[in-house]
N, C-alpha and C. Protein backbone atom coordinates (compact mmCIF):
# COMPACT_ATOMS: atom_id res chain seq x y z
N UNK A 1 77.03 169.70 188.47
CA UNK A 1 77.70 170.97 188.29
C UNK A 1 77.71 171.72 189.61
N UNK A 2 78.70 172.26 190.17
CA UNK A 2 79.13 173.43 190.87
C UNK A 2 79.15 174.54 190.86
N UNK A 3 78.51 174.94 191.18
CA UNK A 3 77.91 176.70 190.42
C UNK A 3 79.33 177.55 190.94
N UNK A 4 79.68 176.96 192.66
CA UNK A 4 80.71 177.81 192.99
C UNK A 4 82.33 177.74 192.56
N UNK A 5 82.37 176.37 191.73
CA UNK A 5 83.56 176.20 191.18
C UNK A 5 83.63 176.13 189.70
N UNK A 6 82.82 175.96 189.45
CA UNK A 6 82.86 175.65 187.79
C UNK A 6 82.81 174.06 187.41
N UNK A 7 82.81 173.36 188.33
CA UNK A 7 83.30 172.06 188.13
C UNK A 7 82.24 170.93 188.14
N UNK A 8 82.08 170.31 187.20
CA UNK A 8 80.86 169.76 186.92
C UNK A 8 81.60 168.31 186.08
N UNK A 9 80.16 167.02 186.33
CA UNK A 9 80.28 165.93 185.10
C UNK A 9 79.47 166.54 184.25
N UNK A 10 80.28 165.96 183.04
CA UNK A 10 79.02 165.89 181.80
C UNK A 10 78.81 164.74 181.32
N UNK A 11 77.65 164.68 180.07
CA UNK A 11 78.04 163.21 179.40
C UNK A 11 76.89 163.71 178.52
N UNK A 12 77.11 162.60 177.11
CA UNK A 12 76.47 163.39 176.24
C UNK A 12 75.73 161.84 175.58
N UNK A 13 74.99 161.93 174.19
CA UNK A 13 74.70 160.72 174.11
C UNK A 13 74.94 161.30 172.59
N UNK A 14 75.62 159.97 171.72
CA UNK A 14 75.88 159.68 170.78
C UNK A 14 75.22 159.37 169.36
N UNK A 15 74.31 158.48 169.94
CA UNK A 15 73.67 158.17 168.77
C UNK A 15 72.38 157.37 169.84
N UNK A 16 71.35 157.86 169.03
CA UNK A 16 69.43 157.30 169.91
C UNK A 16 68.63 157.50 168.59
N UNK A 17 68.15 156.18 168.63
CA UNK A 17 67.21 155.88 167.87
C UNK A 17 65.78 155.55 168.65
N UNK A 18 65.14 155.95 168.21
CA UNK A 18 63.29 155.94 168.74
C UNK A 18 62.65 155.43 167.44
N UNK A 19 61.71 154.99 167.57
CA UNK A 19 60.11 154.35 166.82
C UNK A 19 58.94 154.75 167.84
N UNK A 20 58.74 155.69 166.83
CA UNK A 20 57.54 155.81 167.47
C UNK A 20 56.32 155.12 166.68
N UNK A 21 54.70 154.72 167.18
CA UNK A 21 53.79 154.69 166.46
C UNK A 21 52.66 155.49 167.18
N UNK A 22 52.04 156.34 166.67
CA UNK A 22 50.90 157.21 167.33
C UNK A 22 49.98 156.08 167.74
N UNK A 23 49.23 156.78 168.51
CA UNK A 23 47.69 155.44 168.73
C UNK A 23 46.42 157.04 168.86
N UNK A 24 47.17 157.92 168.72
CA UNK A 24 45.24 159.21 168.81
C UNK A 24 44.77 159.20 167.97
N UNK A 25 43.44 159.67 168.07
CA UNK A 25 42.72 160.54 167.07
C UNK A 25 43.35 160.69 166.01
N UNK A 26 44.28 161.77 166.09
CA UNK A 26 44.87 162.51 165.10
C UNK A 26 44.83 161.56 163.65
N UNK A 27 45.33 160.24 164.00
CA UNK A 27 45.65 159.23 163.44
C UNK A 27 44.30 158.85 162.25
N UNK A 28 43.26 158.90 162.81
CA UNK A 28 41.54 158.56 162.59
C UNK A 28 40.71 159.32 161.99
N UNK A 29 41.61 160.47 162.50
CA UNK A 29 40.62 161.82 163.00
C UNK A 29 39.77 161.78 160.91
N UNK A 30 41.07 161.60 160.07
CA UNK A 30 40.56 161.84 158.64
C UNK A 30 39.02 160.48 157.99
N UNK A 31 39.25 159.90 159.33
CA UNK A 31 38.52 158.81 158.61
C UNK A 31 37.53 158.24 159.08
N UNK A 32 37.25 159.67 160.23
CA UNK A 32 35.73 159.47 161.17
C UNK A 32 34.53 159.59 160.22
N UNK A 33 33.59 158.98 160.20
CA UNK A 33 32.46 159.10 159.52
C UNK A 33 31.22 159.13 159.94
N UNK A 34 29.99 160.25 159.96
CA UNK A 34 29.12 160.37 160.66
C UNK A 34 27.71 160.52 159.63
N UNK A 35 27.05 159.63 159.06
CA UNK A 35 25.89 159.89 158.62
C UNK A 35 24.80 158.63 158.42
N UNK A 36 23.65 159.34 157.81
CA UNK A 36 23.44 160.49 157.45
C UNK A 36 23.45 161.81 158.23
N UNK A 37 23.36 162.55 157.57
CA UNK A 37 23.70 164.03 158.53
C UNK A 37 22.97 165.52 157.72
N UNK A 38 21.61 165.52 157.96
CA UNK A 38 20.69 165.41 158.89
C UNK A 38 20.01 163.69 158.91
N UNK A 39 19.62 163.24 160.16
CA UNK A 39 19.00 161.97 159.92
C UNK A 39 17.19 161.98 160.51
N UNK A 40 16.65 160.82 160.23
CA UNK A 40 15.55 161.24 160.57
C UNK A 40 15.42 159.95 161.31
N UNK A 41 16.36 158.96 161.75
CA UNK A 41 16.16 157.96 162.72
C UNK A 41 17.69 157.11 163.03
N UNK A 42 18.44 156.70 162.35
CA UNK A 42 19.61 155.67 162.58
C UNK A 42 20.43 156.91 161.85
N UNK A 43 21.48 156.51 163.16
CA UNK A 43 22.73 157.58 162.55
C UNK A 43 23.77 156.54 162.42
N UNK A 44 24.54 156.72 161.71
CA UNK A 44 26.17 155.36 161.66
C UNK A 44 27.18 156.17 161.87
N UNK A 45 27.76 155.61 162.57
CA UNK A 45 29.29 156.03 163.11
C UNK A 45 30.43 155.35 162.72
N UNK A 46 31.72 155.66 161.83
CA UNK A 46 31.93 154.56 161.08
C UNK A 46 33.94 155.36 161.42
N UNK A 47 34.50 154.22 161.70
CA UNK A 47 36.40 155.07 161.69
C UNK A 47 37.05 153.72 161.76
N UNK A 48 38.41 154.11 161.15
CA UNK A 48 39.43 152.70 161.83
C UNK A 48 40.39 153.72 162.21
N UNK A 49 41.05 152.34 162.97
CA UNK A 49 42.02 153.23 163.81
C UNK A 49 43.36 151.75 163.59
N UNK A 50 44.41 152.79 162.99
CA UNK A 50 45.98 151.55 162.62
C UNK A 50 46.10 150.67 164.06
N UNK A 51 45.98 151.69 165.41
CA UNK A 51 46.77 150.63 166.34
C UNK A 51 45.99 150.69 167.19
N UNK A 52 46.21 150.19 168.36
CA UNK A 52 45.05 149.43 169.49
C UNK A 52 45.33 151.16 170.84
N UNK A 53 43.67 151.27 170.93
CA UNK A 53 43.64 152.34 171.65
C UNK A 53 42.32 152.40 172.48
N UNK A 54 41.75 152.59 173.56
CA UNK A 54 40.65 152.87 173.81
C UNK A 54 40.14 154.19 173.60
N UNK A 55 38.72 153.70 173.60
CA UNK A 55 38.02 155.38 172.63
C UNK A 55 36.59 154.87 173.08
N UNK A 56 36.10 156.12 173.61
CA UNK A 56 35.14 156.47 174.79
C UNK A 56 34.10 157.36 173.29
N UNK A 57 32.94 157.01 172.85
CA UNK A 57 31.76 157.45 172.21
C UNK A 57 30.81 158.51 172.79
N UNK A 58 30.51 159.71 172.91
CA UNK A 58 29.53 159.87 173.76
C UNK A 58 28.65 160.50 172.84
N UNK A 59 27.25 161.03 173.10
CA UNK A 59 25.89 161.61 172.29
C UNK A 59 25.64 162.76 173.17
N UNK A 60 25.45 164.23 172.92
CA UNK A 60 25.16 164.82 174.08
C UNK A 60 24.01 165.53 173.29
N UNK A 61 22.74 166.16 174.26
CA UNK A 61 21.80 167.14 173.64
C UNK A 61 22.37 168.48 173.68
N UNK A 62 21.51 169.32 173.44
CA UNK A 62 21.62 170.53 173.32
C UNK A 62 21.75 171.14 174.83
N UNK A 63 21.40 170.61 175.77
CA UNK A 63 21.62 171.13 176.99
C UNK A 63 22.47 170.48 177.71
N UNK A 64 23.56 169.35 177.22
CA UNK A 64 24.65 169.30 177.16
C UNK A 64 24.72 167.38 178.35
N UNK A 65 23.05 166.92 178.07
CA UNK A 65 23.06 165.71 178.70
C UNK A 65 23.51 164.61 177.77
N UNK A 66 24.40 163.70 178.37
CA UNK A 66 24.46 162.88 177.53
C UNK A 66 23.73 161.70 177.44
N UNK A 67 23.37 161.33 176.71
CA UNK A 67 22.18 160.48 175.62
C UNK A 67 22.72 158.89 175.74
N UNK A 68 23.83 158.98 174.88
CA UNK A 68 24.57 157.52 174.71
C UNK A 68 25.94 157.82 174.96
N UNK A 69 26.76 156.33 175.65
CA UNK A 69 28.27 156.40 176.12
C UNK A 69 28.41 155.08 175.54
N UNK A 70 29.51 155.05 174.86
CA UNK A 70 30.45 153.78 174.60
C UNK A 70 32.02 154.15 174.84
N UNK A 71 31.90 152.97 175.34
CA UNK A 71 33.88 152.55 175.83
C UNK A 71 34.07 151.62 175.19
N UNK A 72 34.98 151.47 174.45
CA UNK A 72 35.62 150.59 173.73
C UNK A 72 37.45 150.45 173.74
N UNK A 73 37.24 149.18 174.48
CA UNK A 73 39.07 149.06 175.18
C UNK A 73 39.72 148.41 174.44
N UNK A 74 40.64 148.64 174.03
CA UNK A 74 42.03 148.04 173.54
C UNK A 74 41.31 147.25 171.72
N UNK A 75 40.96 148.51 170.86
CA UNK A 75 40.06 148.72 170.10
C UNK A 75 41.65 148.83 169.03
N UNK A 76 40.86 148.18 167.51
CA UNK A 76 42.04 148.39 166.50
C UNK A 76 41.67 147.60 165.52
N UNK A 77 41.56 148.44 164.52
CA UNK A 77 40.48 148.25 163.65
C UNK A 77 39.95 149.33 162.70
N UNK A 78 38.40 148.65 162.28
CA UNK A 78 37.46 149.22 161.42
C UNK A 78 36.58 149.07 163.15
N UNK A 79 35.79 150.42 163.06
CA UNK A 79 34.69 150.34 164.10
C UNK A 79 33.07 151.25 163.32
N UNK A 80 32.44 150.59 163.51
CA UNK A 80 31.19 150.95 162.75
C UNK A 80 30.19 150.27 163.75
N UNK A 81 29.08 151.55 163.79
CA UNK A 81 27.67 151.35 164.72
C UNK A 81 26.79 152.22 164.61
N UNK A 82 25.67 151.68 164.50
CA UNK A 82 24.20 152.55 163.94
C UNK A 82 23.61 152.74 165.31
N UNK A 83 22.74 154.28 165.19
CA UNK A 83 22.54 154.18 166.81
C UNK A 83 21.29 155.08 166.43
N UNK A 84 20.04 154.38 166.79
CA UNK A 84 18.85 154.40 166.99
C UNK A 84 18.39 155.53 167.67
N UNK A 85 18.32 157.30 166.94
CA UNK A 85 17.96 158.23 168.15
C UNK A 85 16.34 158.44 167.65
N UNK A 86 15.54 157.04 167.78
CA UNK A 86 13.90 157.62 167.49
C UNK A 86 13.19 158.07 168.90
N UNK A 87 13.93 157.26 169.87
CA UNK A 87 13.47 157.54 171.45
C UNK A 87 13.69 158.77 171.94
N UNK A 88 14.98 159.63 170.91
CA UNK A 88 14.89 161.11 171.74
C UNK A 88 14.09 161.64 170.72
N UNK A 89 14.72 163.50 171.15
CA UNK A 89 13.72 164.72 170.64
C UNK A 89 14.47 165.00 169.34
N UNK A 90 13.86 165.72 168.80
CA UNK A 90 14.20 166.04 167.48
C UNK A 90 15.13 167.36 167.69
N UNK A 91 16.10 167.73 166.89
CA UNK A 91 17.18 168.47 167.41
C UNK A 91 18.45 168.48 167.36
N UNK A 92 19.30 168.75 167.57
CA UNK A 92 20.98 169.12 167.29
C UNK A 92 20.97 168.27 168.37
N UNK A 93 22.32 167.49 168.10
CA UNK A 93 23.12 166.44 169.23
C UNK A 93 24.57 166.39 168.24
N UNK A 94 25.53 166.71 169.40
CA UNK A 94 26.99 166.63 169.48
C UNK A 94 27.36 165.11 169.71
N UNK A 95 28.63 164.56 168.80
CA UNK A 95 29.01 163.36 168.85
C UNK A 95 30.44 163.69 169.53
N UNK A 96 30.67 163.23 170.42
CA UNK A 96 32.72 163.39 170.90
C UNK A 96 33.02 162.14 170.95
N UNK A 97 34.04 161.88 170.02
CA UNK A 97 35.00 160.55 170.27
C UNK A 97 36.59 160.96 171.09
N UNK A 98 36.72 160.62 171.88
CA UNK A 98 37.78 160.90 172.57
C UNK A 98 38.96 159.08 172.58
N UNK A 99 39.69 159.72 172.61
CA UNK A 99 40.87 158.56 172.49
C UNK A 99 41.49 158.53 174.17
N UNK A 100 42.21 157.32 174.53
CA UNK A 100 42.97 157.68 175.50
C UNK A 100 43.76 158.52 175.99
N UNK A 101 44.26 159.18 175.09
CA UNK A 101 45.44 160.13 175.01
C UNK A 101 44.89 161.53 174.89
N UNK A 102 43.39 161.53 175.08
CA UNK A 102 42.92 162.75 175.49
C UNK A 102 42.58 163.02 174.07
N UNK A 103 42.48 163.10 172.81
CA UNK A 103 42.18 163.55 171.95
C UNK A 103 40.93 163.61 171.52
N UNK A 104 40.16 164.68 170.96
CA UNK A 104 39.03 165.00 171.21
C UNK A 104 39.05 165.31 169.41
N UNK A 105 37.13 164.46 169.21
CA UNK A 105 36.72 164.70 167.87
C UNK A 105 35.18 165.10 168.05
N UNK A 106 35.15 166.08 167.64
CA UNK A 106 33.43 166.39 167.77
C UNK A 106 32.84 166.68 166.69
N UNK A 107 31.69 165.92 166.61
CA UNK A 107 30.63 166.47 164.96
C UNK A 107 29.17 166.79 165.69
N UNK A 108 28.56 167.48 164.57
CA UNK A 108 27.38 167.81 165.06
C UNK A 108 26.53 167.19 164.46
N UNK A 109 25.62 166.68 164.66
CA UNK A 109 24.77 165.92 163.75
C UNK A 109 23.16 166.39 164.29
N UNK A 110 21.77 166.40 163.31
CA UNK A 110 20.71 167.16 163.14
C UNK A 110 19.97 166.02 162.96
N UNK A 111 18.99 165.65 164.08
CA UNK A 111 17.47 164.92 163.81
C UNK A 111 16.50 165.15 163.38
N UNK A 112 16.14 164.59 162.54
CA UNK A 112 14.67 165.84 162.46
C UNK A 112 13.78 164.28 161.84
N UNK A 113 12.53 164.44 162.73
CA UNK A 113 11.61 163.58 162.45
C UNK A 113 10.72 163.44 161.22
């Protein structure tokens, strides 16, 4: 377009078809599972996810160190794992599952010995 004449191409598009399939969280997010909750030793972490995505696990304390990290690449599925917190302190710890696509799931989960 020509701002000083008016005179411009156009072109337009007719007909577009897309498929999309999500791969986030969002997708999971209903079918994350975290217990028991309070626990007093093995916590289970339990989600599926329809299509193939990597998704990063982390454990953080209360002062915001993190504890445990899992990466899990090109993941799709049922994913389930028990995770042994008798070695830490007794106390509130944050779970974040994050997806590739940036999507963020956080639970809180309570130890108590």
């Amino acid at each position: 377009f020509d701002p000083g004449t008016g005179n411009g191409q156009y072109s337009s598009i007719n007909d577009c078809n897309l498929e999309c399939q999500s791969t986030s969280l969002e997708d999971i997010n209903n079918s994350i599972s975290i217990f028991p909750n309070p626990t007093n030793s093995i916590v289970t972490i339990e989600f599926e996810s329809p299509s193939s995505d990597e998704i990063k696990i982390g454990i953080y304390n209360t002062l915001g160190q993190e504890i445990l990290n899992r990466e899990i690449s090109s993941f799709s599925g049922e994913f389930k794992e028990k995770i042994n917190l008798e070695d830490y302190s007794e106390g509130v710890y944050i779970v974040n599952i994050i997806s590739n696509t940036g999507k963020l799931y956080t639970k809180r989960i309570s130890y108590i010995k």
